[in-house]
C-alpha atoms as a PDB file:
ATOM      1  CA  UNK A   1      11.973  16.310  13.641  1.00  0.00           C
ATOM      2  CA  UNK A   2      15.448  16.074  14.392  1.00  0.00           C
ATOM      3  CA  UNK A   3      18.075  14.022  12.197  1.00  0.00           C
ATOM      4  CA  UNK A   4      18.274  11.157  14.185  1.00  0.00           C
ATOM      5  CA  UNK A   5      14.378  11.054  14.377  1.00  0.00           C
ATOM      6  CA  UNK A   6      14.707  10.918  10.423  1.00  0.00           C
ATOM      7  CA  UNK A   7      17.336   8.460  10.613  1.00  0.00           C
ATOM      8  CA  UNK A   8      15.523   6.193  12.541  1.00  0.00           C
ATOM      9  CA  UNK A   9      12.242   6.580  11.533  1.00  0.00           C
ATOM     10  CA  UNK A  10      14.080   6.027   7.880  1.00  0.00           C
ATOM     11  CA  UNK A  11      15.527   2.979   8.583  1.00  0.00           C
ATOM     12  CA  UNK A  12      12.345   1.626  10.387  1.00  0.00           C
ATOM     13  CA  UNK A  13      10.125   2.710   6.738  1.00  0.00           C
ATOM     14  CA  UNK A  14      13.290   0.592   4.886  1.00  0.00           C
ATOM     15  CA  UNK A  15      12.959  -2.332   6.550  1.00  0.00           C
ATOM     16  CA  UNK A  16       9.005  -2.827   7.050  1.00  0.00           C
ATOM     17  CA  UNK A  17       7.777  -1.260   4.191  1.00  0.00           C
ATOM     18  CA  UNK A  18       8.703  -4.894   1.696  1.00  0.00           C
ATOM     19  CA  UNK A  19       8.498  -7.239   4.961  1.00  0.00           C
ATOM     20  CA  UNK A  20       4.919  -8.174   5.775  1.00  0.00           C
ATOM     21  CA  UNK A  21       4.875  -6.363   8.679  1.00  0.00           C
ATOM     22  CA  UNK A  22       3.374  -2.661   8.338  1.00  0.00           C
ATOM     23  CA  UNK A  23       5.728   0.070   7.993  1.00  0.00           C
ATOM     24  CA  UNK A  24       2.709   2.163   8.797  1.00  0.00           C
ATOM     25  CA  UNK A  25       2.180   0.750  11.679  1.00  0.00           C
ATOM     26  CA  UNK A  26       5.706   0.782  12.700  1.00  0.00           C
ATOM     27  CA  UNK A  27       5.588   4.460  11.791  1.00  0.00           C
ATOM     28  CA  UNK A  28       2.766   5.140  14.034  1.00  0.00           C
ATOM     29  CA  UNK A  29       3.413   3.301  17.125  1.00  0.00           C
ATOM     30  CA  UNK A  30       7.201   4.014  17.969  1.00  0.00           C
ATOM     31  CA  UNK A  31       7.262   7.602  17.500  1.00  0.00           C
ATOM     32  CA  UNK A  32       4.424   7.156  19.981  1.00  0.00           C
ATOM     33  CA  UNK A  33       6.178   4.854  22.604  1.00  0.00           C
ATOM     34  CA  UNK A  34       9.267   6.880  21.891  1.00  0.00           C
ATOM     35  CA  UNK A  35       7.361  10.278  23.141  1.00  0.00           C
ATOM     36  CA  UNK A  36       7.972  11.625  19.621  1.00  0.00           C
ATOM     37  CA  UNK A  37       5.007  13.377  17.286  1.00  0.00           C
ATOM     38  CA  UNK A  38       3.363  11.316  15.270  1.00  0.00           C
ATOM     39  CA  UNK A  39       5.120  11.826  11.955  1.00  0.00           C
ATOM     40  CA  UNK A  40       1.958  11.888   9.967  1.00  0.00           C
ATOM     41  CA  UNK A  41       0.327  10.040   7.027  1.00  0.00           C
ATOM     42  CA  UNK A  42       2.107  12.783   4.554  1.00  0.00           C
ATOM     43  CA  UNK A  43       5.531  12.112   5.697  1.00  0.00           C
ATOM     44  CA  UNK A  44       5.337   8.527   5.569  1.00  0.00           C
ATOM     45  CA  UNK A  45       4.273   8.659   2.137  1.00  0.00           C
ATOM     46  CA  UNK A  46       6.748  11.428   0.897  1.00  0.00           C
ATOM     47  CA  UNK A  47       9.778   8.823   2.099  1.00  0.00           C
ATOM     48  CA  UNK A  48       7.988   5.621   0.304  1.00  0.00           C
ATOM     49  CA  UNK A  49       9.747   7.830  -2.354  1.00  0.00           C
ATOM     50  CA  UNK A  50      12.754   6.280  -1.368  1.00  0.00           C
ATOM     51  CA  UNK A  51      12.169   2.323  -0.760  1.00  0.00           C
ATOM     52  CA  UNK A  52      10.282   2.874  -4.621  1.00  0.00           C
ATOM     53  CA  UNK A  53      13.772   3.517  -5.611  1.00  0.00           C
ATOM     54  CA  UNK A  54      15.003   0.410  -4.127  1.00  0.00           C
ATOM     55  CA  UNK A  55      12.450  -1.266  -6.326  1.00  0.00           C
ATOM     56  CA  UNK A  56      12.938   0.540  -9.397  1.00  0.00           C
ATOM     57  CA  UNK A  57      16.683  -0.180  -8.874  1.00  0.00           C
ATOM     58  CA  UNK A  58      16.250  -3.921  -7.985  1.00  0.00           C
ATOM     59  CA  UNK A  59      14.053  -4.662 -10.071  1.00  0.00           C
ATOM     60  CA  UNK A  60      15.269  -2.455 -13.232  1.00  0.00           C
ATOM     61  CA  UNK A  61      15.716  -5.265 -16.079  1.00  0.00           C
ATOM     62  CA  UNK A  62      11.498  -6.306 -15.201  1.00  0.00           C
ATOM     63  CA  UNK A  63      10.793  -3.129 -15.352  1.00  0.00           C
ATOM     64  CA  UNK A  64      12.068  -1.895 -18.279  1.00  0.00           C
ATOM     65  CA  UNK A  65      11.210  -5.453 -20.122  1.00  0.00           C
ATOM     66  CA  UNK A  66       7.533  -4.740 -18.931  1.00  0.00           C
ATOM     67  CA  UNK A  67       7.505  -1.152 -19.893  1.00  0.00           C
ATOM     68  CA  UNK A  68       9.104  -1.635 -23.277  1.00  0.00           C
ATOM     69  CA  UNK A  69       6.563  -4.568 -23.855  1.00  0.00           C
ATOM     70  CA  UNK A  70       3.782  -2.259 -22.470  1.00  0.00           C
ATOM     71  CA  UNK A  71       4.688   0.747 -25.390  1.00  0.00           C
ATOM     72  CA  UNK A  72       5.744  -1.584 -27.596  1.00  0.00           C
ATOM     73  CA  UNK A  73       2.513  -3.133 -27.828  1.00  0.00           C
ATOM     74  CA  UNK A  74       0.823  -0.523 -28.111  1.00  0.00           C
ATOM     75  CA  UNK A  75       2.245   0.892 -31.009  1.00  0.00           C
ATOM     76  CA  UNK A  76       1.747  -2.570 -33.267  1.00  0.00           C
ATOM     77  CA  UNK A  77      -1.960  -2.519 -32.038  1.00  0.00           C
ATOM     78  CA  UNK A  78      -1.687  -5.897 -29.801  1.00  0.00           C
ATOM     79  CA  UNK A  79      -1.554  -4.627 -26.240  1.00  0.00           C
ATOM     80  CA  UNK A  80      -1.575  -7.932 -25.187  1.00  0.00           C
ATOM     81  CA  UNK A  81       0.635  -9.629 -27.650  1.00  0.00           C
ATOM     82  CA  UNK A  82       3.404 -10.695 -24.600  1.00  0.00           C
ATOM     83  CA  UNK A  83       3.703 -11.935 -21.035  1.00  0.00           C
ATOM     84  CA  UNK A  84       5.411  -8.811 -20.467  1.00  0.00           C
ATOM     85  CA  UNK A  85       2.912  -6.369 -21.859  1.00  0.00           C
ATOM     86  CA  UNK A  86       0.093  -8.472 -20.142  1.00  0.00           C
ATOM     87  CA  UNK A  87       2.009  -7.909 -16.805  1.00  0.00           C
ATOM     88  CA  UNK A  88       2.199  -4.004 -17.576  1.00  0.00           C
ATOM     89  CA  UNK A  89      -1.629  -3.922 -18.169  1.00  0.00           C
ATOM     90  CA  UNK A  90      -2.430  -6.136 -14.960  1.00  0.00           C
ATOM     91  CA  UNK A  91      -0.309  -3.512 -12.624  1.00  0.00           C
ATOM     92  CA  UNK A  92      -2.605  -0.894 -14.151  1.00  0.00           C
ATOM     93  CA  UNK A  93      -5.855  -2.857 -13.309  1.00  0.00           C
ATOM     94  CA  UNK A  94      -4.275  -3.585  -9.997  1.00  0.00           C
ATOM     95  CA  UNK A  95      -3.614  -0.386  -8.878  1.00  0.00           C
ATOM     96  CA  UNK A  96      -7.281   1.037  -9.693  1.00  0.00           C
ATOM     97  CA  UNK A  97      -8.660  -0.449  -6.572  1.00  0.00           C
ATOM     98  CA  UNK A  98      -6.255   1.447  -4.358  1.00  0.00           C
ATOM     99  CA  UNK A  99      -6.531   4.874  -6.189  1.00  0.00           C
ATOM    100  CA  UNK A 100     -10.302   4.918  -5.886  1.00  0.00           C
ATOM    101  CA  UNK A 101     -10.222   3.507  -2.188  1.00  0.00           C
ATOM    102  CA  UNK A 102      -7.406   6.154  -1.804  1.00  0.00           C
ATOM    103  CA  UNK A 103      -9.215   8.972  -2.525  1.00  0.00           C
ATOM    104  CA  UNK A 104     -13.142   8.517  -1.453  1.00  0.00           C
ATOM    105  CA  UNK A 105     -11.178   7.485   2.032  1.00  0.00           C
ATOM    106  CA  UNK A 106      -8.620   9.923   2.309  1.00  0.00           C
ATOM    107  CA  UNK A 107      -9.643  12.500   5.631  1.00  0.00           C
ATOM    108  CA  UNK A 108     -10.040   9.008   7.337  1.00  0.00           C
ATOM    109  CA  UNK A 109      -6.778   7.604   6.211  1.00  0.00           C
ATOM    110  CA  UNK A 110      -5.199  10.829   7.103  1.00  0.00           C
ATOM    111  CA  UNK A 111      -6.430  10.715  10.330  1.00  0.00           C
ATOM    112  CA  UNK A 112      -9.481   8.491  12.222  1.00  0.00           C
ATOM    113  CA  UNK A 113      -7.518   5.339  10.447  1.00  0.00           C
ATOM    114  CA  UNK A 114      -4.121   6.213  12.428  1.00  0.00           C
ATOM    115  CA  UNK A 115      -5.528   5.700  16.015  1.00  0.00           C
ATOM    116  CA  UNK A 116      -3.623   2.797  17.383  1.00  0.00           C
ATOM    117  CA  UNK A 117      -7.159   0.891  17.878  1.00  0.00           C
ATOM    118  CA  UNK A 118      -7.148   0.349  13.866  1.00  0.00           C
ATOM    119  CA  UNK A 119      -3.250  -0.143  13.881  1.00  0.00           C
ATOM    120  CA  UNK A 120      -3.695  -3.160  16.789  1.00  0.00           C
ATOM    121  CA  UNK A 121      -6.800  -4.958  14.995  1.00  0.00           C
ATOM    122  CA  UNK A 122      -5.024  -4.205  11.697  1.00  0.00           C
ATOM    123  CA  UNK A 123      -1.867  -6.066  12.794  1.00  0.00           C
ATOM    124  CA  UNK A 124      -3.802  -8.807  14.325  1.00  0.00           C
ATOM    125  CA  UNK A 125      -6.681  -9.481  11.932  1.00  0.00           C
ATOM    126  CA  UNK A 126      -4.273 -10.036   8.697  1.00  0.00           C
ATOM    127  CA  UNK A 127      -1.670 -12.125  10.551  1.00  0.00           C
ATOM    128  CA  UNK A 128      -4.781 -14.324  11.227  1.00  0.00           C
ATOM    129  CA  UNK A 129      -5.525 -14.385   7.263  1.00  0.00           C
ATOM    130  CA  UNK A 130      -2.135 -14.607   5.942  1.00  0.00           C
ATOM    131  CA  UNK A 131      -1.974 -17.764   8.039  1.00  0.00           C
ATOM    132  CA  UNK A 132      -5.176 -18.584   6.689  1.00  0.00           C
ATOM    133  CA  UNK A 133      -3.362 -17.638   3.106  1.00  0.00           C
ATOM    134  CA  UNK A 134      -0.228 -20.124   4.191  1.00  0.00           C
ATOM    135  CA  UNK A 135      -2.636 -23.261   5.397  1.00  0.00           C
ATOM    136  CA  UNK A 136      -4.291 -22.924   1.526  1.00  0.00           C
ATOM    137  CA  UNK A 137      -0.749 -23.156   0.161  1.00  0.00           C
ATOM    138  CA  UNK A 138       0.243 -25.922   2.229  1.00  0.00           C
ATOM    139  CA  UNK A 139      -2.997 -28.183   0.928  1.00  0.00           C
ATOM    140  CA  UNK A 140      -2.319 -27.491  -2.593  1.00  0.00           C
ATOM    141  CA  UNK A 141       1.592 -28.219  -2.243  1.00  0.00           C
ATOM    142  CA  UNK A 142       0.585 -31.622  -0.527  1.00  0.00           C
ATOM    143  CA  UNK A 143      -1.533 -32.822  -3.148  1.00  0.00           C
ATOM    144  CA  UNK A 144       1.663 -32.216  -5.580  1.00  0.00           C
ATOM    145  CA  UNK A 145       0.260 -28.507  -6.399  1.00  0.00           C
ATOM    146  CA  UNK A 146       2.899 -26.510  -7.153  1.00  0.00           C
ATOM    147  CA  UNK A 147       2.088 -22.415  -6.982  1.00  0.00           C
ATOM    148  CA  UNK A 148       1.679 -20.122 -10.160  1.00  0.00           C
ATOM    149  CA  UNK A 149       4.509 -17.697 -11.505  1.00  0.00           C
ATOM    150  CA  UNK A 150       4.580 -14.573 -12.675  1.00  0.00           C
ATOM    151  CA  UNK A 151       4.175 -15.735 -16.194  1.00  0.00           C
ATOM    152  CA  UNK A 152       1.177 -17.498 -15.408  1.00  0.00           C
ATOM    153  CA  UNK A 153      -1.162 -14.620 -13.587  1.00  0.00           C
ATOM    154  CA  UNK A 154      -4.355 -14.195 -14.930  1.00  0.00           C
ATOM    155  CA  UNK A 155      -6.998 -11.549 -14.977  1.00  0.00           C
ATOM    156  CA  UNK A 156      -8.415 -12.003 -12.008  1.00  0.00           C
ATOM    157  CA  UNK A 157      -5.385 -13.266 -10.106  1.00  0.00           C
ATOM    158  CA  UNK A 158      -4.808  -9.248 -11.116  1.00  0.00           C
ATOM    159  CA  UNK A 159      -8.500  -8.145 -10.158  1.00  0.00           C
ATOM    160  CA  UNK A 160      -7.911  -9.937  -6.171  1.00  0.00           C
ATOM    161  CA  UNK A 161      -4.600  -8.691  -5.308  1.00  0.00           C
ATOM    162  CA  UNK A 162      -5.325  -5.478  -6.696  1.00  0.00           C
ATOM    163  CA  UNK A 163      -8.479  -5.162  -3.851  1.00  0.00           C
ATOM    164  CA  UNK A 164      -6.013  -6.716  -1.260  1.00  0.00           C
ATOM    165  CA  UNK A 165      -3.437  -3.599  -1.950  1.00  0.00           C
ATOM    166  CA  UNK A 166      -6.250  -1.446  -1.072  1.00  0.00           C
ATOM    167  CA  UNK A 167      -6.776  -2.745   2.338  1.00  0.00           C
ATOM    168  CA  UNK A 168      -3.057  -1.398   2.807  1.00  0.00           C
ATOM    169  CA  UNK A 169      -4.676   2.225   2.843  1.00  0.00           C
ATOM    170  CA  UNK A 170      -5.669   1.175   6.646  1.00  0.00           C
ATOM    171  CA  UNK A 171      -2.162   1.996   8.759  1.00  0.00           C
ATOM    172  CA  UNK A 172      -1.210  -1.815  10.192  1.00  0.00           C
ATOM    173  CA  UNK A 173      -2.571  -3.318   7.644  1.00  0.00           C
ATOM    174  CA  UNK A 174       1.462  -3.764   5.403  1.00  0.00           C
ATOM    175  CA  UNK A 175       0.971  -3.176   1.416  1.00  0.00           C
ATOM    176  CA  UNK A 176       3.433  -6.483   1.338  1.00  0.00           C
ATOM    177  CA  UNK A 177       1.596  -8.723   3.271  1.00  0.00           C
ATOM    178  CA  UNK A 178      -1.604  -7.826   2.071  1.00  0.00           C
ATOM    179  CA  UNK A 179      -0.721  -8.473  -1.580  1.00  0.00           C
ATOM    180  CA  UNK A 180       1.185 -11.284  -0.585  1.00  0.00           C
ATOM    181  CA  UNK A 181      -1.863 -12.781   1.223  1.00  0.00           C
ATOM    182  CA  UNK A 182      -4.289 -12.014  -2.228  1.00  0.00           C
ATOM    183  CA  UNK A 183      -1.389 -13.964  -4.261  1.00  0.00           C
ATOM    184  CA  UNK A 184      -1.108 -16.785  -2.040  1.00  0.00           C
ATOM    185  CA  UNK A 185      -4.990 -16.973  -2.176  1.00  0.00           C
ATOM    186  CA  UNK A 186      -4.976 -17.159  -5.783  1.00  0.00           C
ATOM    187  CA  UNK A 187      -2.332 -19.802  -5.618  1.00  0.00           C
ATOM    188  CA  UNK A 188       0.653 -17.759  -6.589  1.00  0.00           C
ATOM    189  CA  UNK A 189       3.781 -19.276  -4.995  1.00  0.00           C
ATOM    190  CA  UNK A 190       5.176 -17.045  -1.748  1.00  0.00           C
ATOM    191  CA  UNK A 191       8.393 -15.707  -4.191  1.00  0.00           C
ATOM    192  CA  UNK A 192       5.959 -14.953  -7.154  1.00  0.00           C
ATOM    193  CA  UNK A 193       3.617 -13.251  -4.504  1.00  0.00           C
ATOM    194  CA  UNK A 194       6.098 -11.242  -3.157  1.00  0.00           C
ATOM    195  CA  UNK A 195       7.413 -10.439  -6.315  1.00  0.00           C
ATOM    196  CA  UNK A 196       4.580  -8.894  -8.364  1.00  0.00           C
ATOM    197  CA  UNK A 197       3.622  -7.440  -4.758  1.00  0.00           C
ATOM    198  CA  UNK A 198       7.014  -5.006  -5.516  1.00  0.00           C
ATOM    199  CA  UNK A 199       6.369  -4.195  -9.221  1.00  0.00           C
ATOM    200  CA  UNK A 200       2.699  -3.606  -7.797  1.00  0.00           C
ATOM    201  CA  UNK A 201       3.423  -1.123  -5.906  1.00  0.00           C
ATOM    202  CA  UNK A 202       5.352   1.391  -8.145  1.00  0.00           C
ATOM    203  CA  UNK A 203       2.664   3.207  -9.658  1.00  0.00           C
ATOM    204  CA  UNK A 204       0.462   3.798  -6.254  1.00  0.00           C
ATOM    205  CA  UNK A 205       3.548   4.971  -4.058  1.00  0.00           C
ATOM    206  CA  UNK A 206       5.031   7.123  -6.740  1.00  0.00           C
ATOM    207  CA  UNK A 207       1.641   8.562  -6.956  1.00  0.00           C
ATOM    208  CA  UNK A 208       1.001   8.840  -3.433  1.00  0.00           C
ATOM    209  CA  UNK A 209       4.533  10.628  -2.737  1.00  0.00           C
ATOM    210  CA  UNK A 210       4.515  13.000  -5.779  1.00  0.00           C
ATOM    211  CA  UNK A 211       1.001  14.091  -4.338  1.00  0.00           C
ATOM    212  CA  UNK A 212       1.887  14.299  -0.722  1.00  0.00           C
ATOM    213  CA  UNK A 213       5.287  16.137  -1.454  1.00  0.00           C
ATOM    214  CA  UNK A 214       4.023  18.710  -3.687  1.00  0.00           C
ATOM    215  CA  UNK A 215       0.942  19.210  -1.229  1.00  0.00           C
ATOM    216  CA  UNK A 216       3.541  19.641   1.784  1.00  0.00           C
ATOM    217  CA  UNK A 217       6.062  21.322  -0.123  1.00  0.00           C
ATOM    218  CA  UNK A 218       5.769  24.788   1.461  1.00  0.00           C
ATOM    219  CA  UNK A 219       6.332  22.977   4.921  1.00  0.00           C
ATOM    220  CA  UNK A 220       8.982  21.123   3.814  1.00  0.00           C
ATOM    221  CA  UNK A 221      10.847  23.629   2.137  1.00  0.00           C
ATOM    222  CA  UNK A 222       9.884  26.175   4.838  1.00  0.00           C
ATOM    223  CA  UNK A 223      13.462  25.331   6.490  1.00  0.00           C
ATOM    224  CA  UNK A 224      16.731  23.701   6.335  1.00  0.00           C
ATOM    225  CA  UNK A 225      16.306  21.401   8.604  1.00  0.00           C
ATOM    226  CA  UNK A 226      12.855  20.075   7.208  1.00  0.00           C
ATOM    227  CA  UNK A 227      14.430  19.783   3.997  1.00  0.00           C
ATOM    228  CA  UNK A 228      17.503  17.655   5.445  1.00  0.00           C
ATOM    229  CA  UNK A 229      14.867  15.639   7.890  1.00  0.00           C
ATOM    230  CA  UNK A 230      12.832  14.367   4.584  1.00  0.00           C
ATOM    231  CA  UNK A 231      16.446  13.836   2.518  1.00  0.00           C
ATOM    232  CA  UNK A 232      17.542  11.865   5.150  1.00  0.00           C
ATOM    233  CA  UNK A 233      14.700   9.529   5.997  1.00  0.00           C
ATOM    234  CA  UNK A 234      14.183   8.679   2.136  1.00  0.00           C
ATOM    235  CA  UNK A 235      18.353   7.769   1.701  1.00  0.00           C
ATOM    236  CA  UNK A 236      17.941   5.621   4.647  1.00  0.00           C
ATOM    237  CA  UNK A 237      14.327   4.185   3.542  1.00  0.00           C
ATOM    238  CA  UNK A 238      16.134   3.478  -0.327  1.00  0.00           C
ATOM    239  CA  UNK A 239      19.708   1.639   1.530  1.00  0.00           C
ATOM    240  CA  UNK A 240      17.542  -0.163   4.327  1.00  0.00           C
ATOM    241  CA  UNK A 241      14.454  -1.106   1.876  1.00  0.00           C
ATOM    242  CA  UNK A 242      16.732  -2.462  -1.245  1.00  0.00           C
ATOM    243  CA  UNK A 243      18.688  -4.783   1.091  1.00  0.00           C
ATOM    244  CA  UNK A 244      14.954  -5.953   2.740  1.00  0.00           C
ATOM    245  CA  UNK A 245      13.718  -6.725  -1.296  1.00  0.00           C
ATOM    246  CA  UNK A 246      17.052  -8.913  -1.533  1.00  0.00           C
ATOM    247  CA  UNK A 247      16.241 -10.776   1.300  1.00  0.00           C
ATOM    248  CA  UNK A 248      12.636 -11.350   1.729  1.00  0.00           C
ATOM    249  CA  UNK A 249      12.649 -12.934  -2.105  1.00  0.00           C
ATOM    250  CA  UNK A 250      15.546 -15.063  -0.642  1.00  0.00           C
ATOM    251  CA  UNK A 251      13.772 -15.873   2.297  1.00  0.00           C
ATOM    252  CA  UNK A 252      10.138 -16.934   0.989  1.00  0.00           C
ATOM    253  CA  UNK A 253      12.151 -19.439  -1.458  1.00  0.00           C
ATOM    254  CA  UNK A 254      12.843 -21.910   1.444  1.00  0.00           C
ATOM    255  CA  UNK A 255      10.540 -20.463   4.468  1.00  0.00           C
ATOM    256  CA  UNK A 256       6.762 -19.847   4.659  1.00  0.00           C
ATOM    257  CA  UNK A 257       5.592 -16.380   6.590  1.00  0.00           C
ATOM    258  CA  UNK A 258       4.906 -17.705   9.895  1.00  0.00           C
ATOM    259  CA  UNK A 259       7.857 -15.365  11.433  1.00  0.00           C
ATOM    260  CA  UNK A 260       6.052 -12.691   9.847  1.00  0.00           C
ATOM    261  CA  UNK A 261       2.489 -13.679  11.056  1.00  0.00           C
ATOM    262  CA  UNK A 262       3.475 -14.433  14.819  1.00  0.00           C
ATOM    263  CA  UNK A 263       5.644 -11.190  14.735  1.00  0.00           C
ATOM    264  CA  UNK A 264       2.286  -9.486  13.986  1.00  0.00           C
ATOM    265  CA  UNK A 265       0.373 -10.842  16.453  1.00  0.00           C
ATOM    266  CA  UNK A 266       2.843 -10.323  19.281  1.00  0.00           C
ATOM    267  CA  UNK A 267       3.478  -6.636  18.201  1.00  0.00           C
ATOM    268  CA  UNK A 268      -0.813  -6.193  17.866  1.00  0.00           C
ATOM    269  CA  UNK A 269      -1.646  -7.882  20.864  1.00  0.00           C
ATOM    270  CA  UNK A 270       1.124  -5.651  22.641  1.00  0.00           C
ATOM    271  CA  UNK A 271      -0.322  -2.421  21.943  1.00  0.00           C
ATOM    272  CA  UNK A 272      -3.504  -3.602  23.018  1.00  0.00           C
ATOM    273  CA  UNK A 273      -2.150  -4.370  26.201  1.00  0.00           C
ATOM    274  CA  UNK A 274      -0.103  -0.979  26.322  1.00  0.00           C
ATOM    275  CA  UNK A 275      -3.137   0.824  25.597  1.00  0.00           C
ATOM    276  CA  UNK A 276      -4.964  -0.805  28.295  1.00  0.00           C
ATOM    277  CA  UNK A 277      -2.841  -0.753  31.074  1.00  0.00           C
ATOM    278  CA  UNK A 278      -2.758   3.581  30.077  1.00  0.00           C
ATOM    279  CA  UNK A 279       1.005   3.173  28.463  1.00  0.00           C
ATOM    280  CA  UNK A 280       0.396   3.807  25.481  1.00  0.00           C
ATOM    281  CA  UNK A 281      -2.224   6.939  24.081  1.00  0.00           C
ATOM    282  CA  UNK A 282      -4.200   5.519  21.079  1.00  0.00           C
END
């Protein structure tokens, strides 16, 4: 991989990895219609490394209210004495689903999960439920509904969106929209979604990139240019990715996800078509 592969492919992790779009799938299909190797599942999860930055930097002052709730509580022997240190323990349960899924499923993830078949139904078949997800919203908010926030998730609002991450282990499938579409389900509104979605996420990408980069780490470190190829795809991921946080949360405060969804199904329904016609290798 050259440095403008990295750069690109970078920018392209940055900006789909928070937008309900796939940055797997993104990952997968242009270095493929680009006539570039398929960077692999490892590399894409060695550069999530840098859009977790971006959400450990935007979102520093939760974090660190969460965490010091989280130890805090601990400590006095009331785990679940505050919002905050309820939040901490309901990333934990929602990130079990993902970890077990993660590794039972792991050679297929790695590999039978990243034909362009799964990528194409992926993109498709949630699109079709998070529009399912936005009608359900829409019937609460006209019968003067108004959607849950973060202070008010319960238990099982933790249990559901916790599963939905773990769909996200199949490339096309977007960690974002998934958890988005498992918090507008459990009547979360779309900022609230999209915002525990983020603070969701920390512990299963950190995880997943630690892992993959000390797995690789004799390839990546095996040259100079390797080395530079990774450091520059994760700066561009963090720059690209913090400014995509800013403005999805700005977005979803005034617009639903029906950009999102019928960006989904064009991009689907276009591989199938590349595919078809012999275009495009699955």
């Amino acid at each position: 991989m050259n440095l403008l592969q990295a750069i690109v492919l970078g920018i392209v992790q940055g900006l789909t990895e928070f937008l309900p779009i796939s940055s797997s799938a993104h990952l997968r299909f242009l270095p493929a219609l680009l006539g570039w190797t398929d960077p692999g599942a490892a590399f894409t999860a060695v550069i999530q490394i840098g859009t977790l930055l971006a959400v450990l930097i935007y979102f520093a002052k939760d974090i660190a209210s969460i965490a010091g709730a989280f130890v805090s509580g601990i400590l006095k022997g009331k785990p679940l004495d505050t919002t905050e240190a309820r939040t901490g323990w309901m990333i934990m349960v929602g990130t079990i689903p993902i970890v077990v899924f993660g590794l039972l499923f792991k050679k297929h993830i790695e590999t039978t999960l990243r034909s362009l078949y799964w990528v194409s139904a992926s993109m498709i078949l949630l699109a079709l439920l998070l529009s399912l997800a936005e009608h359900h919203l829409r019937s609460r908010m006209q019968q003067g509904l108004r959607g849950k926030s973060i202070r008010e998730l319960g238990w099982m609002d933790a249990i559901v969106i916790g599963l939905a991450q773990a769909v996200a282990l199949i490339p096309g499938s977007s960690r974002s929209g998934v958890t988005i579409t498992g918090g507008l389900f459990m009547n979360l509104d779309r900022e609230t979604a999209a915002r525990y979605s983020f603070l969701l996420s920390i512990p299963s990408v950190f995880a997943a990139g630690i892992f993959e980069l000390y797995k690789t780490r004799a390839e990546i470190m095996a040259s100079t240019g390797n080395m530079a190829a990774i450091a520059v795809a994760s700066l561009c991921a963090f720059i690209v990715g913090y400014l995509s946080i800013a403005f999805l949360l700005t977005y979803l405060r005034r617009h639903t996800t029906t950009v999102f969804i019928a960006y989904r199904l064009l991009v689907g329904t276009l591989l199938i078509v590349l595919m078809a016609t012999g275009r495009l290798m699955p």
